[in-house]
PDB file of N, CA and C in Angstrom:
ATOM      1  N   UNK A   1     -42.386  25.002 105.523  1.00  0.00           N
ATOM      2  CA  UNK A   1     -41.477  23.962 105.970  1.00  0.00           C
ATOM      3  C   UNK A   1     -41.683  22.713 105.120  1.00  0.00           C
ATOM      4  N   UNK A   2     -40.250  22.368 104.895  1.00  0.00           N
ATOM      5  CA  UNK A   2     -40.740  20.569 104.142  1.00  0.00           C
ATOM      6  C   UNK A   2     -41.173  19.954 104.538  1.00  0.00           C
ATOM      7  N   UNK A   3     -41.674  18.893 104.165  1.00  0.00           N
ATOM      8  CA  UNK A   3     -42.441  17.422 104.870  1.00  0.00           C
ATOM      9  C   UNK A   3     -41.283  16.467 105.021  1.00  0.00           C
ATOM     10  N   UNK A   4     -41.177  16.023 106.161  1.00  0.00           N
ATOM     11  CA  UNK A   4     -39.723  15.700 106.441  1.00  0.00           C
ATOM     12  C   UNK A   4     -40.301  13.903 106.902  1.00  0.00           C
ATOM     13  N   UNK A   5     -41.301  13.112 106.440  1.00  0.00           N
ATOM     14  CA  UNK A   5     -42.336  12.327 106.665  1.00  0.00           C
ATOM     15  C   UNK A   5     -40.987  10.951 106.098  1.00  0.00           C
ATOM     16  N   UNK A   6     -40.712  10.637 105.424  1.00  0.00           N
ATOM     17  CA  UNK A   6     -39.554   9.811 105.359  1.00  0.00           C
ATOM     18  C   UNK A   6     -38.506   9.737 106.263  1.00  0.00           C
ATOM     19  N   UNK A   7     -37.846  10.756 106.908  1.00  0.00           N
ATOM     20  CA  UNK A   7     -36.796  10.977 107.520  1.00  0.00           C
ATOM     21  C   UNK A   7     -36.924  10.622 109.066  1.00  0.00           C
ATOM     22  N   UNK A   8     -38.487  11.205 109.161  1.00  0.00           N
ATOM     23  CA  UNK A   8     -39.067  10.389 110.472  1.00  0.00           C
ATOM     24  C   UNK A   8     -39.249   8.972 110.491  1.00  0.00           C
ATOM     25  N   UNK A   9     -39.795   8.862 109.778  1.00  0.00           N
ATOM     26  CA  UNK A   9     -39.800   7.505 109.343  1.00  0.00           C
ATOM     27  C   UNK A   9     -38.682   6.222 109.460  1.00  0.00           C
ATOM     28  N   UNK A  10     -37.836   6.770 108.741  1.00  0.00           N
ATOM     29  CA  UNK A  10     -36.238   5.963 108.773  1.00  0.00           C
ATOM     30  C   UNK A  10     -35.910   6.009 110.165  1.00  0.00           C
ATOM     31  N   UNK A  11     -35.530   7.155 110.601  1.00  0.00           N
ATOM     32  CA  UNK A  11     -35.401   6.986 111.946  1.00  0.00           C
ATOM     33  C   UNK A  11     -35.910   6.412 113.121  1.00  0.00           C
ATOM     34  N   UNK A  12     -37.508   5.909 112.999  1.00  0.00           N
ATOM     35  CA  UNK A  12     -38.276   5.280 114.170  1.00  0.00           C
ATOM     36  C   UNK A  12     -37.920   4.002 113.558  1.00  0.00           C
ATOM     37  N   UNK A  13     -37.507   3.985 112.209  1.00  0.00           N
ATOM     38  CA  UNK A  13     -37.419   2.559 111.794  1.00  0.00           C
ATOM     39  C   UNK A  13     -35.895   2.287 112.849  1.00  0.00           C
ATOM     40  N   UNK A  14     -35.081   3.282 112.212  1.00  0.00           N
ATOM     41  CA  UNK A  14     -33.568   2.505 112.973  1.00  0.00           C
ATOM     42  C   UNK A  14     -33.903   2.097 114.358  1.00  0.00           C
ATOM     43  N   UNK A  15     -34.704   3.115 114.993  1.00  0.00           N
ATOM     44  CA  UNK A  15     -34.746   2.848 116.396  1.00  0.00           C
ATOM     45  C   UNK A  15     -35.538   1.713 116.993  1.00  0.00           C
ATOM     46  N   UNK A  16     -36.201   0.947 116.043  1.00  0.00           N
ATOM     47  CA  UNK A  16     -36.751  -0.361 116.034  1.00  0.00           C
ATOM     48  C   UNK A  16     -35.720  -1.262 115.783  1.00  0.00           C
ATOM     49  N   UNK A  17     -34.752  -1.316 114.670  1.00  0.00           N
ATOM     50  CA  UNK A  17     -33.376  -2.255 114.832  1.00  0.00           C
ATOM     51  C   UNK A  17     -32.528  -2.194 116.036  1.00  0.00           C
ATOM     52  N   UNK A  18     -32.631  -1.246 116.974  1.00  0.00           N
ATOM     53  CA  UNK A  18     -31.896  -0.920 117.345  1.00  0.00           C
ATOM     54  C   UNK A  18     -32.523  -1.854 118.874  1.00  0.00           C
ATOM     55  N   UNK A  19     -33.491  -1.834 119.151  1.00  0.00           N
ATOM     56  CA  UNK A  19     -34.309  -2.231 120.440  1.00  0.00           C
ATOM     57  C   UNK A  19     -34.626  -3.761 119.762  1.00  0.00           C
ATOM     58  N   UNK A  20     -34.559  -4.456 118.312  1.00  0.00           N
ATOM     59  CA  UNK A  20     -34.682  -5.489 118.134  1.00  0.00           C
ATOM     60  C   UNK A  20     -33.213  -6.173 118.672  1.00  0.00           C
ATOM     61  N   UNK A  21     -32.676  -5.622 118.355  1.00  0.00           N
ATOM     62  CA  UNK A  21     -30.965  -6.398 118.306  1.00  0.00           C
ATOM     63  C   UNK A  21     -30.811  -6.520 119.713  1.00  0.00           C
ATOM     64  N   UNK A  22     -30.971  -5.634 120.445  1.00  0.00           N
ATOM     65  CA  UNK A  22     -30.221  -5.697 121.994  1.00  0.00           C
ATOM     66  C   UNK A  22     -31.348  -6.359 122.524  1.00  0.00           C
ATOM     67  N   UNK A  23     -32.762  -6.656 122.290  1.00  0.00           N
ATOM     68  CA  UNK A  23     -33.281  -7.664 122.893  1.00  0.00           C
ATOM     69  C   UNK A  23     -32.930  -8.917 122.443  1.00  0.00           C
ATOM     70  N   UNK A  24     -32.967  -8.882 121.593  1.00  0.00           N
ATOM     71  CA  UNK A  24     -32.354 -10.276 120.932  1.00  0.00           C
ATOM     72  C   UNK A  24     -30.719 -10.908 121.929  1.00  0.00           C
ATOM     73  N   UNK A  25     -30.280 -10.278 121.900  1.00  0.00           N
ATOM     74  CA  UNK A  25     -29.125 -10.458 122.313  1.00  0.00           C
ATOM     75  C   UNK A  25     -28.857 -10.400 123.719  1.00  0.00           C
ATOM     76  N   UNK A  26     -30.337  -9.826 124.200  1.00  0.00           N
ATOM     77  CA  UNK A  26     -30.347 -10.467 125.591  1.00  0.00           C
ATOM     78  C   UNK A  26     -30.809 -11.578 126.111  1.00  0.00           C
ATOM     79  N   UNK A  27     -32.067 -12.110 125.090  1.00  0.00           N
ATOM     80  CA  UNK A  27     -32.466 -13.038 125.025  1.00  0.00           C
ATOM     81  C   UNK A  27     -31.356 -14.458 124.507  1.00  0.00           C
ATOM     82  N   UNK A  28     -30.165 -13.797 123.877  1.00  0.00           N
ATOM     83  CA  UNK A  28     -29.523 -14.723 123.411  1.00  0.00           C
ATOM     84  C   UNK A  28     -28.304 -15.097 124.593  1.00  0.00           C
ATOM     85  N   UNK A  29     -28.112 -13.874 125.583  1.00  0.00           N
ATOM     86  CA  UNK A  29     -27.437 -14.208 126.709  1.00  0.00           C
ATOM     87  C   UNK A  29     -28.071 -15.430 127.752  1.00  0.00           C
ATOM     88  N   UNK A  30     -29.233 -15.107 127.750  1.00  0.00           N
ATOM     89  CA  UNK A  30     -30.134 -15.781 128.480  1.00  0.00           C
ATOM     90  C   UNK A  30     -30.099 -17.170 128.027  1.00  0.00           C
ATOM     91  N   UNK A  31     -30.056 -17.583 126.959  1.00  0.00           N
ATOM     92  CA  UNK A  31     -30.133 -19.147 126.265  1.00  0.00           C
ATOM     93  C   UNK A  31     -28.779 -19.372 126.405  1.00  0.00           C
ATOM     94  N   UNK A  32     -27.168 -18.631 126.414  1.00  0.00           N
ATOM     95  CA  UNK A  32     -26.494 -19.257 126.892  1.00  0.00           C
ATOM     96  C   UNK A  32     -26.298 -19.271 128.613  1.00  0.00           C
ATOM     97  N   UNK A  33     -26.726 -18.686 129.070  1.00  0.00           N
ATOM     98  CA  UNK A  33     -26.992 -18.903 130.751  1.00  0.00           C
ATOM     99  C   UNK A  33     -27.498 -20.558 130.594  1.00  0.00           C
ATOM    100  N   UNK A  34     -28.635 -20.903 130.190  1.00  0.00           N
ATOM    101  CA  UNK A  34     -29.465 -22.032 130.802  1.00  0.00           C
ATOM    102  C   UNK A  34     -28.812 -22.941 129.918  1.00  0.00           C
ATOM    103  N   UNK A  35     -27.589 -23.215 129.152  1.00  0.00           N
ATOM    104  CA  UNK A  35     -27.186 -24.150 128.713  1.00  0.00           C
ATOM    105  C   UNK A  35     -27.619 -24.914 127.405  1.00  0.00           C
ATOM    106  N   UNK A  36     -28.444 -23.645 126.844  1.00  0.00           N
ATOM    107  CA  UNK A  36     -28.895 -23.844 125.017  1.00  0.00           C
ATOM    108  C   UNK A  36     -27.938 -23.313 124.463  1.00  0.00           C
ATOM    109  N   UNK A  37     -27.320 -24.090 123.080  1.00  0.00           N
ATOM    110  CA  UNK A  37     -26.411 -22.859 122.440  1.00  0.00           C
ATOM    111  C   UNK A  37     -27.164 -22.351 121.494  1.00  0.00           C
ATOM    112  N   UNK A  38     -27.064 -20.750 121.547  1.00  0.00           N
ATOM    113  CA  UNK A  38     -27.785 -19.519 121.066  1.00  0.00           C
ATOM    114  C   UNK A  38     -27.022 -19.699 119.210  1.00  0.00           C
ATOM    115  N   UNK A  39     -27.858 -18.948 118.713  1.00  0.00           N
ATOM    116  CA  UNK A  39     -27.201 -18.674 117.255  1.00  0.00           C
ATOM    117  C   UNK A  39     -26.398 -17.954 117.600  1.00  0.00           C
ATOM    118  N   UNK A  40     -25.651 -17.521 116.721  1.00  0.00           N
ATOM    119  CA  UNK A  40     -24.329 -16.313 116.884  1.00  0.00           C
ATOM    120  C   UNK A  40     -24.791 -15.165 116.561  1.00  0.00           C
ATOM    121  N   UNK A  41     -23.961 -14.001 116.920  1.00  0.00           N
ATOM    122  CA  UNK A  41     -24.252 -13.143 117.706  1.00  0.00           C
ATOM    123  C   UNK A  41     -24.209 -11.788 116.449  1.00  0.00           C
ATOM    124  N   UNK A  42     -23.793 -12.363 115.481  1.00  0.00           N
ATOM    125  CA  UNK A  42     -23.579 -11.843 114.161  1.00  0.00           C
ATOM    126  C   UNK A  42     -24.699 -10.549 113.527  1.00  0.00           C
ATOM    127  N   UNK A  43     -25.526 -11.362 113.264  1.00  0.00           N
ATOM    128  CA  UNK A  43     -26.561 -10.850 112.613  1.00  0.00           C
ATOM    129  C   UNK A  43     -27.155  -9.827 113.320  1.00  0.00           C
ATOM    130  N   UNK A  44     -27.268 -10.107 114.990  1.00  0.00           N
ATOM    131  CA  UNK A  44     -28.160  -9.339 116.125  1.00  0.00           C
ATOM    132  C   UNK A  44     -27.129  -7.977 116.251  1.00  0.00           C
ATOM    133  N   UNK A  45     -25.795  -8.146 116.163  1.00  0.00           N
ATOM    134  CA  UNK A  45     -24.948  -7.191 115.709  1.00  0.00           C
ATOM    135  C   UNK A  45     -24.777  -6.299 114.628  1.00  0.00           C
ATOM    136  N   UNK A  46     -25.038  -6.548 113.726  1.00  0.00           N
ATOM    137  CA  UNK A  46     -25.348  -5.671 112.859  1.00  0.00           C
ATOM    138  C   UNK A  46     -26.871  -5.109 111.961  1.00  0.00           C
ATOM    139  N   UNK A  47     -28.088  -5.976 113.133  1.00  0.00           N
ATOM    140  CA  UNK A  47     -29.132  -5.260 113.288  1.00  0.00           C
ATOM    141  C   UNK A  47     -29.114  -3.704 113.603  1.00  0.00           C
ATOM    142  N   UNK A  48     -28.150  -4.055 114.977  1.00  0.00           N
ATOM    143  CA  UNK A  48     -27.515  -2.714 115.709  1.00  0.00           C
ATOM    144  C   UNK A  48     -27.128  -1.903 114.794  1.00  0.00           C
ATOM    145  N   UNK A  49     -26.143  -2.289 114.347  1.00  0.00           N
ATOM    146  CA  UNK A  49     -25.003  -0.845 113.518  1.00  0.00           C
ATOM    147  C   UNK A  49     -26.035  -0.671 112.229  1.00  0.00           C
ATOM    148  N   UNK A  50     -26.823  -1.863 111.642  1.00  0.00           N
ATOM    149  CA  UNK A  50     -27.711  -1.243 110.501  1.00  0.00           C
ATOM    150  C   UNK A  50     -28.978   0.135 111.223  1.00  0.00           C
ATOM    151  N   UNK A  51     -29.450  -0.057 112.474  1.00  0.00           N
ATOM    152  CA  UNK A  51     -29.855   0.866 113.207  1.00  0.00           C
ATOM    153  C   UNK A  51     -29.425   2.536 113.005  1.00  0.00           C
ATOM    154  N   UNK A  52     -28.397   1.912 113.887  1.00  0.00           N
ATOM    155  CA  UNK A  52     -27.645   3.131 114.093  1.00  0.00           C
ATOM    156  C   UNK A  52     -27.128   4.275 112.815  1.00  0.00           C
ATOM    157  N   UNK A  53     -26.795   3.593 112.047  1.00  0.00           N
ATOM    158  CA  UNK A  53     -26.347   3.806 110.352  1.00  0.00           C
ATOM    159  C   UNK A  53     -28.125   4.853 109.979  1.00  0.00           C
ATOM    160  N   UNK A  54     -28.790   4.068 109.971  1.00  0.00           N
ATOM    161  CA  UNK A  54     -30.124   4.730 109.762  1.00  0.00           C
ATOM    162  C   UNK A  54     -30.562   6.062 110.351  1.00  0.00           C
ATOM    163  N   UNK A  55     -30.546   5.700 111.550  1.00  0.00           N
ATOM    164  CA  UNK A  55     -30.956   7.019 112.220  1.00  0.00           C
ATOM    165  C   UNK A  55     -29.596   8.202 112.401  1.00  0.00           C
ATOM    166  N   UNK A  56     -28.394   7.833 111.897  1.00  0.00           N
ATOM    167  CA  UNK A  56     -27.292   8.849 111.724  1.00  0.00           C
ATOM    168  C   UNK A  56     -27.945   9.909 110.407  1.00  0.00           C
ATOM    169  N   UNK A  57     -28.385   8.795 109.652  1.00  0.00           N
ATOM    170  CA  UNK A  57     -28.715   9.313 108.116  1.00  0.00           C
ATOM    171  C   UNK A  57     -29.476  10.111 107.859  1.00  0.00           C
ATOM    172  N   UNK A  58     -30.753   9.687 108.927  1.00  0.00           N
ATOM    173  CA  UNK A  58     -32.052  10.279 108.822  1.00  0.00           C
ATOM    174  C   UNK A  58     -32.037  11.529 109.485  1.00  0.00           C
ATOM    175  N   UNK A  59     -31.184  11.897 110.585  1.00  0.00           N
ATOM    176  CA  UNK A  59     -31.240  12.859 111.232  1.00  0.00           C
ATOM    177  C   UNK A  59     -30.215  13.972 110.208  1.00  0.00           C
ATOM    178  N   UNK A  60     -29.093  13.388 109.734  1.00  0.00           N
ATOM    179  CA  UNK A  60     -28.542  14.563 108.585  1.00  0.00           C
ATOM    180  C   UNK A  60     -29.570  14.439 107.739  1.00  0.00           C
ATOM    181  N   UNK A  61     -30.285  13.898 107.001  1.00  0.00           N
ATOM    182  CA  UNK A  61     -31.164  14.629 106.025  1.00  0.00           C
ATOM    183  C   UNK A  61     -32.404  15.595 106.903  1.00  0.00           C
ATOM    184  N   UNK A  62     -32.601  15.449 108.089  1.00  0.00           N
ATOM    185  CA  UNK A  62     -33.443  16.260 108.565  1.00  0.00           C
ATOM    186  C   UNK A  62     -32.755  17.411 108.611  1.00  0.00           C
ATOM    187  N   UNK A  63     -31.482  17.594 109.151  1.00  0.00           N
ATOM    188  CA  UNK A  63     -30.590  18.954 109.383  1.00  0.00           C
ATOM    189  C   UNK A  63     -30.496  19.659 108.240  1.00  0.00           C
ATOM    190  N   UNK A  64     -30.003  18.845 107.229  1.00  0.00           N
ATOM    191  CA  UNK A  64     -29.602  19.154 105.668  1.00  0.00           C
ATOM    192  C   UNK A  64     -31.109  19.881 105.131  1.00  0.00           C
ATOM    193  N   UNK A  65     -32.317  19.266 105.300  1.00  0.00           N
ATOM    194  CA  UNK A  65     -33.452  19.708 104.975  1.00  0.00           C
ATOM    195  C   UNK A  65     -33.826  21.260 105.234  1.00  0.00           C
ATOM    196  N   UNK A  66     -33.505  21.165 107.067  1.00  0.00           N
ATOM    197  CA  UNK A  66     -33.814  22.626 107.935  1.00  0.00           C
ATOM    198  C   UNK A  66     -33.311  23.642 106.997  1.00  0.00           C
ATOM    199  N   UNK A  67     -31.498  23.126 107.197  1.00  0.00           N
ATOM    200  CA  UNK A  67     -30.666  24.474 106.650  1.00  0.00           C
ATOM    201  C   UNK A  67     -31.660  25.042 105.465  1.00  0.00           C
ATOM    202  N   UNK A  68     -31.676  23.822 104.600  1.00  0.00           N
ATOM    203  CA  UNK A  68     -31.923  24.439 103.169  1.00  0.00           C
ATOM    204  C   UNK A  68     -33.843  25.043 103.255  1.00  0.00           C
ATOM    205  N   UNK A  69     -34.290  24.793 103.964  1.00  0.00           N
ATOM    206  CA  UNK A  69     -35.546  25.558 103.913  1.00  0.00           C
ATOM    207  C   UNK A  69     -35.385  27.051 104.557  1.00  0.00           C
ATOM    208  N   UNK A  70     -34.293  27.090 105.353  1.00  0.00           N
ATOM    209  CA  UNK A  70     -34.273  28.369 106.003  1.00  0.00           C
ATOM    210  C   UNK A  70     -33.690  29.421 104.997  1.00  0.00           C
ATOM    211  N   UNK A  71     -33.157  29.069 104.008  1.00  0.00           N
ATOM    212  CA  UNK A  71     -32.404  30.297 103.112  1.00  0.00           C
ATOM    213  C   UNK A  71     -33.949  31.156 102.567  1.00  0.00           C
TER     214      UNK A  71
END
């Protein structure tokens, strides 16, 4: 079997953007609750989709990997 040690990798990474952004952005709900204005919502947004993008990727190169070790 390949060493698939990157692909894991990328992926615990996305899933760290992914739990950064939506805390962030809860934390950023929270500062507009108490009447701070929060930075915008921009960046914490596409923490997310840079996430998500990642671990889409990482999991086809894991699939892509399987197939091709199984021939």
């Amino acid at each position: 079997m390949h060493k698939i040690y990157h692909e894991v990798i990328a992926a615990i990474g996305g899933s760290l953007f992914i739990i950064i952004g939506i805390a962030r952005q809860r934390e950023r709900k929270r500062l507009f609750r108490s009447g701070t204005k929060p930075e915008g919502p921009l960046v914490w947004n596409l923490l997310i989709i840079a996430g998500i993008c990642l671990i889409v990727f990482a999991f086809g190169l894991i699939i892509f990997k399987l197939n091709h070790s199984a021939k």
